[in-house]
N, C-alpha and C. Protein backbone atom coordinates (compact mmCIF):
# COMPACT_ATOMS: atom_id res chain seq x y z
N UNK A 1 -27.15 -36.72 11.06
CA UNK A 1 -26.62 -36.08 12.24
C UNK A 1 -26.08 -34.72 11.86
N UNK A 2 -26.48 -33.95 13.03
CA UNK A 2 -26.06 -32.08 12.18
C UNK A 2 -25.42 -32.12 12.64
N UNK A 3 -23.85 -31.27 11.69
CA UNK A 3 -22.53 -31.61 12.54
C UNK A 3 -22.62 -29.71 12.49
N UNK A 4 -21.34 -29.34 13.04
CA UNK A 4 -20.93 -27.96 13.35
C UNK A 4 -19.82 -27.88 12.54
N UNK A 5 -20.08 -26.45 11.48
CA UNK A 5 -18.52 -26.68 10.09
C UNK A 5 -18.32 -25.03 10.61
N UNK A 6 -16.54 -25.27 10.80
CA UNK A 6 -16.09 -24.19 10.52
C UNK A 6 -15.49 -23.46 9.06
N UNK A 7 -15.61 -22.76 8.65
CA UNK A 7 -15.10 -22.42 7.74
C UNK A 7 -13.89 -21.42 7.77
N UNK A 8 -12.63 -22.66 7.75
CA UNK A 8 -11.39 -21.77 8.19
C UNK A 8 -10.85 -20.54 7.59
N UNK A 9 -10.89 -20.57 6.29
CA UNK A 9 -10.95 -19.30 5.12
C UNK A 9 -11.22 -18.22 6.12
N UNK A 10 -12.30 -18.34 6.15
CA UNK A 10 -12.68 -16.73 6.97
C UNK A 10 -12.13 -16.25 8.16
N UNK A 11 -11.75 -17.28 8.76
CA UNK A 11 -10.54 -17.48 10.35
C UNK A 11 -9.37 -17.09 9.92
N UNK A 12 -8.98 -17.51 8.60
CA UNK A 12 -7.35 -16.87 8.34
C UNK A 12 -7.49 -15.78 7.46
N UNK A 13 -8.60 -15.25 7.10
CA UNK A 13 -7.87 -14.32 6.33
C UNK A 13 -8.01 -13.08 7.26
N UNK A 14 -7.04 -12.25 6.85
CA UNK A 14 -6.64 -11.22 8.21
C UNK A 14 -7.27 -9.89 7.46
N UNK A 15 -8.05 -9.82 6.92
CA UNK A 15 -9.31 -8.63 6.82
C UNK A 15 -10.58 -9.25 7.41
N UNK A 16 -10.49 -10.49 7.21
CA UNK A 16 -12.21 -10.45 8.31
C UNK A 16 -12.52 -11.10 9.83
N UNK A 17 -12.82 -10.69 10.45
CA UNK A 17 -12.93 -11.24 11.75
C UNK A 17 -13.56 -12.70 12.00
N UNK A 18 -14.04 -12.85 12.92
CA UNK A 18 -14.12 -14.49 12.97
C UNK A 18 -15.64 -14.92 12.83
N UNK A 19 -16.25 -13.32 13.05
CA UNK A 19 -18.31 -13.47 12.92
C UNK A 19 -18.25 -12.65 10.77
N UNK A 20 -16.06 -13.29 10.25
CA UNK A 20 -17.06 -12.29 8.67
C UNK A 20 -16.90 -10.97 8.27
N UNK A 21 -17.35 -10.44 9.54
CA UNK A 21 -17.45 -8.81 9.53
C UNK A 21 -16.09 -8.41 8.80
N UNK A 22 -15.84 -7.32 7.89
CA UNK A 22 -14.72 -6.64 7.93
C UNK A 22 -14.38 -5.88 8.66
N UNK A 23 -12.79 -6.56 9.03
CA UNK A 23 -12.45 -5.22 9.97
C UNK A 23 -11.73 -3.86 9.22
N UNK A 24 -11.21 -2.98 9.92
CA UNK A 24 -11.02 -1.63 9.16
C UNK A 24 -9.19 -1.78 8.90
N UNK A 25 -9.04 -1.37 8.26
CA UNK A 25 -7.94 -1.49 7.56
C UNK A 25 -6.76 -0.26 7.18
N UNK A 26 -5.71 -0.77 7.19
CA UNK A 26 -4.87 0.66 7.33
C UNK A 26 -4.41 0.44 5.91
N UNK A 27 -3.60 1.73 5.58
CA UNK A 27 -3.50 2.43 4.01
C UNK A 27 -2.51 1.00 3.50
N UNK A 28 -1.60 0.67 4.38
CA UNK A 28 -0.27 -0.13 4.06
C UNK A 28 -0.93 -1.62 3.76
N UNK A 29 -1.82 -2.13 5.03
CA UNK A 29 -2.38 -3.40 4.80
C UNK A 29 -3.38 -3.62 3.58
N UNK A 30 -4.14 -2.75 2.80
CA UNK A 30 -4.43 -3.08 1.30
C UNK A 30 -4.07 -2.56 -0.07
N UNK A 31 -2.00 -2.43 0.45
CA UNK A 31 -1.48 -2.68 -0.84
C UNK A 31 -1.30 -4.13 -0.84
N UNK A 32 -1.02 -4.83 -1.70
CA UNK A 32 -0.73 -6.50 -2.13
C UNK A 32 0.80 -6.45 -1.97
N UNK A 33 1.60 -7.47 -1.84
CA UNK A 33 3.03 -7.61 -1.59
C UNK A 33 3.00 -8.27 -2.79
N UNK A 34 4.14 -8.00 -3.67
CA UNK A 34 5.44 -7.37 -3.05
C UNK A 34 5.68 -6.10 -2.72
N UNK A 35 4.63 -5.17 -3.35
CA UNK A 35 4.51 -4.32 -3.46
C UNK A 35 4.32 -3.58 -2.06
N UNK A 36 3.74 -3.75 -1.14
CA UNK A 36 3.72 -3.48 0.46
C UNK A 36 4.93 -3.20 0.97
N UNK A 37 6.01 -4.12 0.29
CA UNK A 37 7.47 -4.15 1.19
C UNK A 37 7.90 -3.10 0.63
N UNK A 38 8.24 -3.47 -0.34
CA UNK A 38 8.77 -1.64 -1.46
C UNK A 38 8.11 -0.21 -0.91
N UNK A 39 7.03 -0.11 -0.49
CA UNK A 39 6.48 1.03 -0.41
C UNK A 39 6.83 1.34 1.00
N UNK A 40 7.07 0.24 2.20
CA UNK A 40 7.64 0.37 3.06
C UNK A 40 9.05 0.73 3.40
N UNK A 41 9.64 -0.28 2.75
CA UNK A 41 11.46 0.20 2.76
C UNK A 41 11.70 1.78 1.93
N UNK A 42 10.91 2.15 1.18
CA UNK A 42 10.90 3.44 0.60
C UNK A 42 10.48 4.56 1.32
N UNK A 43 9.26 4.37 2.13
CA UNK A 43 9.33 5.07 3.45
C UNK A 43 9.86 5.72 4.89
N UNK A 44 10.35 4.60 5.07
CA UNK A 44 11.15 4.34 5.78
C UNK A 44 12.41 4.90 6.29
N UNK A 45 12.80 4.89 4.40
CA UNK A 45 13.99 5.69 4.36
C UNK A 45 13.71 7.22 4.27
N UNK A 46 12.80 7.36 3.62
CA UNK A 46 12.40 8.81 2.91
C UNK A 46 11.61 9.89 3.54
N UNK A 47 10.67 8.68 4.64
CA UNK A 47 9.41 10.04 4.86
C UNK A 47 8.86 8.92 5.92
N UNK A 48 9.62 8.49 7.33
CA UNK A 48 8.92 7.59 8.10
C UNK A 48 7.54 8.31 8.90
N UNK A 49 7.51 9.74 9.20
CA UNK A 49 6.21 10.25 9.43
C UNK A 49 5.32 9.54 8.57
N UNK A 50 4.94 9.38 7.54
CA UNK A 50 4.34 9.43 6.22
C UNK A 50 4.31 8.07 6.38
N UNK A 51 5.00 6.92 6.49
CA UNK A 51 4.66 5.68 6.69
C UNK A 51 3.66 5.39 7.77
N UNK A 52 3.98 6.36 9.15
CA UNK A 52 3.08 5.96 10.06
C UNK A 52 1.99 6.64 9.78
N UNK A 53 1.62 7.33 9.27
CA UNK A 53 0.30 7.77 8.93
C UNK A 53 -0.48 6.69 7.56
N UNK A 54 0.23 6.03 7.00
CA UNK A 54 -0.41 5.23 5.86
C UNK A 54 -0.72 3.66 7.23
N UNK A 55 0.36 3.69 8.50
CA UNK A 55 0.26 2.82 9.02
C UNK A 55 -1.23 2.76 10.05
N UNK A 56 -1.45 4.10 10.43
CA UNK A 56 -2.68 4.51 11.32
C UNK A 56 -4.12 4.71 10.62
N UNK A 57 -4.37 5.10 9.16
CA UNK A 57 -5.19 5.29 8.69
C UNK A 57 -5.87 4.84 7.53
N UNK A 58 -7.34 4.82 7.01
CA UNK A 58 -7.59 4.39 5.70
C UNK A 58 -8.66 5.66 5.50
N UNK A 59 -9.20 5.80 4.21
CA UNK A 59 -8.28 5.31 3.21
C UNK A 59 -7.54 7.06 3.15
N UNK A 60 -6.77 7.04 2.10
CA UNK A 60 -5.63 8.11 2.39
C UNK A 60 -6.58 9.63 1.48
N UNK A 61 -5.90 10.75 2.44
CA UNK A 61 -6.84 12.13 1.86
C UNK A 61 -5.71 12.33 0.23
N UNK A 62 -6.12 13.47 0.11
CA UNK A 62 -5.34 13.27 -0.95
C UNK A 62 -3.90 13.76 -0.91
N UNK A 63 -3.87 14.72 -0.09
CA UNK A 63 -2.58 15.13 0.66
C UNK A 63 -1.64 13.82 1.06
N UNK A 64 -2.09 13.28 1.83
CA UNK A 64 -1.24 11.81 2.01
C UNK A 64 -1.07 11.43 0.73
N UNK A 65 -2.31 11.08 -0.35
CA UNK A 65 -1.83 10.03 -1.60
C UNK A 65 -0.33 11.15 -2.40
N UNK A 66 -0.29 12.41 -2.43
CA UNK A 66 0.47 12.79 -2.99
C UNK A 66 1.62 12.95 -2.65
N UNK A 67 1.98 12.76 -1.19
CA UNK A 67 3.07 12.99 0.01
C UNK A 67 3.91 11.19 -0.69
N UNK A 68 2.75 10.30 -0.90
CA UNK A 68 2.76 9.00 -1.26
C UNK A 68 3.58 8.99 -2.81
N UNK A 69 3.11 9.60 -3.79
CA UNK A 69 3.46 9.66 -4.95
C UNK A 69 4.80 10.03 -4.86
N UNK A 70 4.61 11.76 -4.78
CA UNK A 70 5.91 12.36 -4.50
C UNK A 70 7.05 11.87 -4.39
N UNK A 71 6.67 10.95 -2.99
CA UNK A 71 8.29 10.72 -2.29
C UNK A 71 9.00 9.02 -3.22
N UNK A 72 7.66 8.13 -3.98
CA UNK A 72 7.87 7.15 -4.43
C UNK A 72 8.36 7.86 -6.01
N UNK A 73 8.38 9.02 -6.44
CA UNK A 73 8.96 9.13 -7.79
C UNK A 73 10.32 9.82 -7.71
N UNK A 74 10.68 10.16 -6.35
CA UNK A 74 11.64 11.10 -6.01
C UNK A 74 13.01 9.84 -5.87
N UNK A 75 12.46 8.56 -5.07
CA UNK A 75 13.27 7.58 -4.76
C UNK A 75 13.15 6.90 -6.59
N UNK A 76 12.22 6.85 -6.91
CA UNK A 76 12.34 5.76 -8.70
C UNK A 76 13.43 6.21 -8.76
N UNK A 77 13.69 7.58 -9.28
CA UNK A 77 14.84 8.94 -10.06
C UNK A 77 15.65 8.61 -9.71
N UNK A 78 16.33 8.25 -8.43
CA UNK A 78 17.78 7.54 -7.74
C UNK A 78 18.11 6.67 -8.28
N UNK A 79 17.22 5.64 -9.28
CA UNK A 79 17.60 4.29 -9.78
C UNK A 79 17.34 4.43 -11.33
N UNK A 80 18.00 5.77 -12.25
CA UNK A 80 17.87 5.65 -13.49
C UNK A 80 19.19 4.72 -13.96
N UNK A 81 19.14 4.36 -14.86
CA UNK A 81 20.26 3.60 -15.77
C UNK A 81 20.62 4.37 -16.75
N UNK A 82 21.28 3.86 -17.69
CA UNK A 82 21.59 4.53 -19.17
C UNK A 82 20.10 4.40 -19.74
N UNK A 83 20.10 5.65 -20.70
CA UNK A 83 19.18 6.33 -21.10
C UNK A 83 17.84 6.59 -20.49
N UNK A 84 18.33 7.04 -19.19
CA UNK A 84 17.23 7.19 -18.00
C UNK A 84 16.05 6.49 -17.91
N UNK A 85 16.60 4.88 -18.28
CA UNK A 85 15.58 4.01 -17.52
C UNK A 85 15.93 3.36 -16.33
N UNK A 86 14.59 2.85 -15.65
CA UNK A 86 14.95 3.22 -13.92
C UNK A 86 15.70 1.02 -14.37
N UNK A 87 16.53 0.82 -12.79
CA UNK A 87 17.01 0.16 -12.99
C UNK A 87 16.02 -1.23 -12.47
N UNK A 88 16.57 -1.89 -11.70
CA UNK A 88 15.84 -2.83 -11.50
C UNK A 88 14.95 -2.70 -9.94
N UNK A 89 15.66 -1.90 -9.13
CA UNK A 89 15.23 -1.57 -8.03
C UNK A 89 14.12 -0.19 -8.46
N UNK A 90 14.45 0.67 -9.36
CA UNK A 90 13.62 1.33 -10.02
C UNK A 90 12.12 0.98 -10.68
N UNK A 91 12.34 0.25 -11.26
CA UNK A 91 11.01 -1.17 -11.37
C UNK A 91 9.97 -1.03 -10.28
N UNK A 92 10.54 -1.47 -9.65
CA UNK A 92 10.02 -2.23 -8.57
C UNK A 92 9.24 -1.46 -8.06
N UNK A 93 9.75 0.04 -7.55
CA UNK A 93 9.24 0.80 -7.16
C UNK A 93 8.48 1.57 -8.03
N UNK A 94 8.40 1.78 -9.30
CA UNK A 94 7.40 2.04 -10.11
C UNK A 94 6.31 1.09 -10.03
N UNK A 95 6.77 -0.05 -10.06
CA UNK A 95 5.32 -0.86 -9.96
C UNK A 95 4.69 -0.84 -8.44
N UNK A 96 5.75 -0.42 -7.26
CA UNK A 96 4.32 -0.33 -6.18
C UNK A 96 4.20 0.83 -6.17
N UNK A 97 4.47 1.87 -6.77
CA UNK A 97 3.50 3.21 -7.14
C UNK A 97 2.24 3.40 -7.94
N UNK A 98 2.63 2.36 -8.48
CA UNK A 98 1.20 1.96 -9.78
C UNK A 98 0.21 1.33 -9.07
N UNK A 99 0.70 -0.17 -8.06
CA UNK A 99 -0.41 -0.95 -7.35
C UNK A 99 -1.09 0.05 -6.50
N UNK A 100 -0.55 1.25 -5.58
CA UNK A 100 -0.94 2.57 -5.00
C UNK A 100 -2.03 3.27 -5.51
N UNK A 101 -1.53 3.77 -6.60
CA UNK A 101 -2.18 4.46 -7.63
C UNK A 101 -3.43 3.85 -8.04
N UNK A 102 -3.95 2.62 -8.12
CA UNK A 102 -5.09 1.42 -8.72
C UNK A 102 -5.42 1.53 -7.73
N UNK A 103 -5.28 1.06 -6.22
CA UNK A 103 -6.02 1.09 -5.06
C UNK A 103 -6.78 1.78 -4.89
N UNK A 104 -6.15 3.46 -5.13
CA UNK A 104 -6.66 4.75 -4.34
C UNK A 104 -6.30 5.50 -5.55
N UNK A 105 -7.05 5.41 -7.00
CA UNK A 105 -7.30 6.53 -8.05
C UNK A 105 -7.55 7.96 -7.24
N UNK A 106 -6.47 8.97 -8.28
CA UNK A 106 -6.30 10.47 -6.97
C UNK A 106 -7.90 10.93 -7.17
N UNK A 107 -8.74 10.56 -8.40
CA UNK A 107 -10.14 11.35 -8.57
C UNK A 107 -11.32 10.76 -7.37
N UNK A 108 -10.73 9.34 -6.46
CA UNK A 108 -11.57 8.84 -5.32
C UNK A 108 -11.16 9.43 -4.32
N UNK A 109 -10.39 10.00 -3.89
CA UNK A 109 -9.87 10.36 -2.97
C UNK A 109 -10.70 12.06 -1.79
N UNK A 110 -10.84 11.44 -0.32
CA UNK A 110 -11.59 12.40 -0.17
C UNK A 110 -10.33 13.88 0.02
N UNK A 111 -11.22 14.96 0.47
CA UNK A 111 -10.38 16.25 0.96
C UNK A 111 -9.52 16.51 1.63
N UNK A 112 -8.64 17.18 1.65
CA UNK A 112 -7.61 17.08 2.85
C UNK A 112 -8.06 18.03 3.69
């Protein structure tokens, strides 16, 4: 008897639609968390234009990736410790500048 199989995987995962297809994707939704939240609350505070544009678009020109860098090494620097290593919130945010950085290498990046 031919039965009918769904394959829920593809129903939950929230990059592909329900016929598979990928859908299009904004700059924020393919960083990985934890790293997503950090790059958000860092925004947020720092440069919320700049969030909504990572929130509206993919993938980022290079003007954005550096608006991106910039403002994530400007906030690390706020969290040095003794002998100017960043602290623990410093971390953190170095590492979702790095997951950033791996996503969207600045040499892939199209023109601004």
């Amino acid at each position: 008897m031919g039965g009918f199989r769904v394959d829920l995987g593809a129903l939950t995962n929230a990059s592909q639609g329900i016929d598979g297809m990928e859908e299009p994707m904004n700059i924020i939704d393919e960083i990985p968390e934890p790293h997503r939240t950090i790059i958000i609350e860092v925004l947020e505070d720092k440069d919320p234009q700049l969030l909504e544009t990572l929130r509206t678009s993919a993938p980022p020109t290079f003007d954005v990736w550096l608006g991106v860098t910039d403002t994530m090494i400007d906030a690390m620097s706020e969290h040095y410790g003794p002998g100017h290593e960043p602290d623990e919130t410093g971390k953190q945010i170095d590492n979702a500048l790095g997951a950033f950085m791996l996503r969207w290498p600045s040499d892939a990046l199209a023109d601004s």
